[in-house]
Protein backbone atom coordinates (compact mmCIF):
# COMPACT_ATOMS: atom_id res chain seq x y z
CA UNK A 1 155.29 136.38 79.49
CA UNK A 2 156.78 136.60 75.89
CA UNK A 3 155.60 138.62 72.68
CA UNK A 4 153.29 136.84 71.18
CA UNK A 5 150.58 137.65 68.60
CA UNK A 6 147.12 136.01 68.00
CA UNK A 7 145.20 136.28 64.68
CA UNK A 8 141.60 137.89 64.66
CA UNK A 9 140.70 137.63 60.87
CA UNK A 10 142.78 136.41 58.13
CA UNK A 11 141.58 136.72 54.60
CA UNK A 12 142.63 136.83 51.32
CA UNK A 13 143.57 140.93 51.27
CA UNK A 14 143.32 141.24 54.93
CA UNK A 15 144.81 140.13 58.01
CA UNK A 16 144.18 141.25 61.95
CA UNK A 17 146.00 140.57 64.67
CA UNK A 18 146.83 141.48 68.45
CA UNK A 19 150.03 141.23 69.45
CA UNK A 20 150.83 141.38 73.52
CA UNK A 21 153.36 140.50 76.14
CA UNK A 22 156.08 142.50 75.60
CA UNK A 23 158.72 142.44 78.35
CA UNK A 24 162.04 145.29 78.80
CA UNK A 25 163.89 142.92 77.16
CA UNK A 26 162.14 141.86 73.94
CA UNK A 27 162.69 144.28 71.21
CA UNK A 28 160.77 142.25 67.97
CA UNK A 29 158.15 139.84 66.72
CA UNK A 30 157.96 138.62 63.38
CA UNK A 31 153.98 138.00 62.88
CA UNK A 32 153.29 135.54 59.17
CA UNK A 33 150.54 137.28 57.04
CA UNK A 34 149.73 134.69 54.69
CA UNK A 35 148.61 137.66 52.28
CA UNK A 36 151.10 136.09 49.52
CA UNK A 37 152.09 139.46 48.88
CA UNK A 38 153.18 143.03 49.92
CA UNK A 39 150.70 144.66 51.79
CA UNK A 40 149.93 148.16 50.22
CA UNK A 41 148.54 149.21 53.73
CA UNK A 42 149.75 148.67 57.31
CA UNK A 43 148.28 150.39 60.53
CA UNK A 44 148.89 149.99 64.55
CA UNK A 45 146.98 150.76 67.10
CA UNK A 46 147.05 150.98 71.10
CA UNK A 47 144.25 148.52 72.31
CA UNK A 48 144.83 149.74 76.47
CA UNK A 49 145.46 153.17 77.74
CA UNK A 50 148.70 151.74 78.88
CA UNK A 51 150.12 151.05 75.80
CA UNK A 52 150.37 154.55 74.99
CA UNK A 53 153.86 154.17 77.02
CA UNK A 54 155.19 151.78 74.39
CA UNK A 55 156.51 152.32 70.66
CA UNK A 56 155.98 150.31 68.40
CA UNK A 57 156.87 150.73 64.79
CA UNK A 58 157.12 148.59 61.56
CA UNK A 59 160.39 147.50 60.83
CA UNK A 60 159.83 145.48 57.12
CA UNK A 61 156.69 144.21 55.64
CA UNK A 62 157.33 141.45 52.99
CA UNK A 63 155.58 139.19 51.19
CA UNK A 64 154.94 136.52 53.92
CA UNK A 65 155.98 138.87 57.26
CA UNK A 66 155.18 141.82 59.69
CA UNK A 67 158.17 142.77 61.81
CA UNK A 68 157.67 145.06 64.34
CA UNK A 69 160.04 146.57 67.23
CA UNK A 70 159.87 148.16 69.83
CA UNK A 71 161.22 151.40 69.30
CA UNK A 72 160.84 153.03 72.97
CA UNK A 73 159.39 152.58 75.84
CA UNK A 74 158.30 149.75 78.55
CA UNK A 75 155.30 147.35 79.61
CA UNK A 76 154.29 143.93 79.33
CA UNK A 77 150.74 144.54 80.05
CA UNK A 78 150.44 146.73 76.97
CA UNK A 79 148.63 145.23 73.04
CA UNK A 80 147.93 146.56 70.03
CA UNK A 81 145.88 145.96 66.91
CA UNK A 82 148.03 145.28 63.81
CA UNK A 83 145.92 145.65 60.16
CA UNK A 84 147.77 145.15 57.14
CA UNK A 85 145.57 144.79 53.78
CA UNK A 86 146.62 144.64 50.16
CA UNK A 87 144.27 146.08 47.21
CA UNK A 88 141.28 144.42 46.13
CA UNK A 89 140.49 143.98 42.62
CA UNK A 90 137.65 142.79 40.87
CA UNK A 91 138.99 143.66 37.55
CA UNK A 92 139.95 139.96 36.38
């Protein structure tokens, strides 16, 4: 099974997704945003005990993409959340 991510909400200043399926030998993903611009906030977290095992850090967040690697570790049964938002203004 490869890395692969799914997307849970996508919004205008927000955007969810799960990201599973790593195997030994993968090492990134690049994961499209569609925020249209730099995410001021970016967060990970371990969805199965299992993925505790696993690290998993951002490499670059542009304007368009996540990247994330995998820094450490090993299992292909392990996810994680991924939530990267960018400010909200209702100043016009």
């Amino acid at each position: 099974m490869a890395v692969g991510s799914a997307t849970n909400y996508q919004g205008q200043n927000l955007f969810i997704c799960t990201v599973s399926g790593w195997t030994n030998a993968e090492t990134t993903i690049t994961i499209p945003h569609g925020l249209g611009a730099v995410p001021l906030s970016a967060i990970i977290t371990p969805l199965l005990m299992s993925a505790g095992t696993l690290a998993v850090g951002f490499t670059t967040i542009d304007a368009t993409n996540i990247v994330l690697t995998k820094v450490a570790g090993t299992g292909a049964e392990t996810s994680s959340r991924v939530v990267v938002s960018r400010p909200h203004s209702i100043v016009g």
